[in-house]
Protein backbone atom coordinates (compact mmCIF):
# COMPACT_ATOMS: atom_id res chain seq x y z
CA UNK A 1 9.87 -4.82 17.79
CA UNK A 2 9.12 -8.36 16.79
CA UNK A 3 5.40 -7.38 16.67
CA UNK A 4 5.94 -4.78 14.46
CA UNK A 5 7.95 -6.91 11.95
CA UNK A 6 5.33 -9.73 11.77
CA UNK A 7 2.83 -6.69 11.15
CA UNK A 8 4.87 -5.75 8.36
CA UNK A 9 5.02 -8.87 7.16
CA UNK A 10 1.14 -9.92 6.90
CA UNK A 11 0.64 -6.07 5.71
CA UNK A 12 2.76 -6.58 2.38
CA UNK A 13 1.44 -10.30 2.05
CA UNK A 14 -2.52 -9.57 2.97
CA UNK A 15 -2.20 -5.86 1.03
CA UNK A 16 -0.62 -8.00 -2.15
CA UNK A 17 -3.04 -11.27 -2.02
CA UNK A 18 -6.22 -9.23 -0.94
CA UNK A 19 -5.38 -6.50 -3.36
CA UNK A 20 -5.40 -8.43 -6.35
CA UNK A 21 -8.04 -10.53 -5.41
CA UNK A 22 -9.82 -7.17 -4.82
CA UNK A 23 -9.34 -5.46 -7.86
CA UNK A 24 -10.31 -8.71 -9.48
CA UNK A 25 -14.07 -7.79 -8.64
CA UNK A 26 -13.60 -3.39 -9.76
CA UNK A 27 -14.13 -3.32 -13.76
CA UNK A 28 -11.59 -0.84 -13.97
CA UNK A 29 -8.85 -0.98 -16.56
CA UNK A 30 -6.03 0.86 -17.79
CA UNK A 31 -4.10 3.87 -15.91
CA UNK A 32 -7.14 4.82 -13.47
CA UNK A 33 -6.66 1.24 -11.97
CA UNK A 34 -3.94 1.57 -10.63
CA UNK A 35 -4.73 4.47 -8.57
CA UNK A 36 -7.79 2.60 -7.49
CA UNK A 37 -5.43 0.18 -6.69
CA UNK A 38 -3.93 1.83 -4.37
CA UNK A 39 -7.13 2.88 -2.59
CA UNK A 40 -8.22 -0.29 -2.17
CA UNK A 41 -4.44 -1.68 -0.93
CA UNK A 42 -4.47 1.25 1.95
CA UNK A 43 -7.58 0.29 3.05
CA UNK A 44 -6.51 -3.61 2.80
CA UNK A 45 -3.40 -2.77 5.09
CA UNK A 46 -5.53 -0.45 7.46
CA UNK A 47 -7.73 -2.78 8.28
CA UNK A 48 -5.29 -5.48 8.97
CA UNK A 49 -3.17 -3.06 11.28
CA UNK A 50 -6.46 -2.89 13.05
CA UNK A 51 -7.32 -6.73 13.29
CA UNK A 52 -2.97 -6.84 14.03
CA UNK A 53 -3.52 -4.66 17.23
CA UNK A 54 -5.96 -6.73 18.53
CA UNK A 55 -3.99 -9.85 18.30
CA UNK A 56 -0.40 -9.20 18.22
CA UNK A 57 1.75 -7.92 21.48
CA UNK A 58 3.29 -4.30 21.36
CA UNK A 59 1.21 -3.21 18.38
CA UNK A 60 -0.81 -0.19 19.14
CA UNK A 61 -4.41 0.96 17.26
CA UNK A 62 -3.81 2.61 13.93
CA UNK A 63 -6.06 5.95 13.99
CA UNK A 64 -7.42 7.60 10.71
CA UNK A 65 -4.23 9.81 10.47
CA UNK A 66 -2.40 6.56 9.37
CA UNK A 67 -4.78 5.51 7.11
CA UNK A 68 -4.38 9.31 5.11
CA UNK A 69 -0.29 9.27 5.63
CA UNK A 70 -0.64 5.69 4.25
CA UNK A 71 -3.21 6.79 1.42
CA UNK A 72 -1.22 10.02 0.33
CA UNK A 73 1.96 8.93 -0.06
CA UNK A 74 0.57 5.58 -2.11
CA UNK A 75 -1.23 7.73 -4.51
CA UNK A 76 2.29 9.34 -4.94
CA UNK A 77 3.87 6.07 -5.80
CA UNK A 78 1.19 5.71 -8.20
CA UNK A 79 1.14 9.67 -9.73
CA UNK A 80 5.14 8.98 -10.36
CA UNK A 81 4.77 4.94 -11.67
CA UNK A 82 2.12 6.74 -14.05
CA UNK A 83 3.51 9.93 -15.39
CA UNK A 84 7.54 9.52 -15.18
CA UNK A 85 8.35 6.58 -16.45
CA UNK A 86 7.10 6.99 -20.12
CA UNK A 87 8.93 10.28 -19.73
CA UNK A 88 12.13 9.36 -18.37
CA UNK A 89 12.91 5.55 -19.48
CA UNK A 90 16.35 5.21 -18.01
CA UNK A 91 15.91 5.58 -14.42
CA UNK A 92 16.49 2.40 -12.58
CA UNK A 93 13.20 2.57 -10.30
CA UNK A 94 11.26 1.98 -13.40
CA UNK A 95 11.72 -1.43 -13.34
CA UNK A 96 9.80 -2.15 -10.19
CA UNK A 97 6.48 -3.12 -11.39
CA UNK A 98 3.63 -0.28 -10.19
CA UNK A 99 1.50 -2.36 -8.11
CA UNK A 100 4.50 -3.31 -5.74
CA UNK A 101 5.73 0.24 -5.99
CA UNK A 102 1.98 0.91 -4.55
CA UNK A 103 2.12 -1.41 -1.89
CA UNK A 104 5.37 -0.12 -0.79
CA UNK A 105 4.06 3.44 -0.52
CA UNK A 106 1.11 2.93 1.66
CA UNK A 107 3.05 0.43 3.89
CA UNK A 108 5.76 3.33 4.25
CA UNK A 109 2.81 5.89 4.92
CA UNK A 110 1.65 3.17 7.83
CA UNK A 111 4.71 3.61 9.77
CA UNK A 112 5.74 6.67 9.00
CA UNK A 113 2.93 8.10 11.43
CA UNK A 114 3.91 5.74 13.89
């Protein structure tokens, strides 16, 4: 339990730091980067639930079918950060900016193959 929580933990702070530094080398701009984004965060959080495994007690070996569960449902975050807010302005999750939005979804698709 305690080794999944500090996994959680260096997943949203490496997936946030790494991310940005990241996306700070793609020449991308405008809505396509944020979808890129969250390509680049999954992989980012993958790969430090692999080096986590190795290291930490009582966390197991992520296989690919996290990495896709992690990668599908932040390229949902993104899709709906994209195209609902400008169409719907008064929903309260709009306010959360969309690259923590992204980060949220692919640490939610982590676990939620676990």
């Amino acid at each position: 339990m305690l080794g999944r929580l500090v996994l959680l933990l260096m997943q949203i702070a490496g997936g946030y730091f790494l991310g940005n530094i990241a996306m700070g080398y793609i020449p991308i701009r405008g809505d396509l980067s944020l979808f890129v984004y969250a390509v680049v965060v999954c992989v980012i959080i993958f790969l430090i639930g692999v080096v986590a495994s190795q290291i930490v007690k009582d966390v197991s070996i992520p296989s690919t079918h996290v990495l896709t569960s992690s990668l599908i449902l932040a390229l949902i975050f993104a899709l709906v950060w994209t195209f609902v807010p400008p169409l719907v302005p008064d929903i309260p999750w709009s306010k959360v900016p969309d690259r923590w939005a992204v980060l949220i979804g692919a640490v939610l698709g982590y676990f939620a193959k676990r």
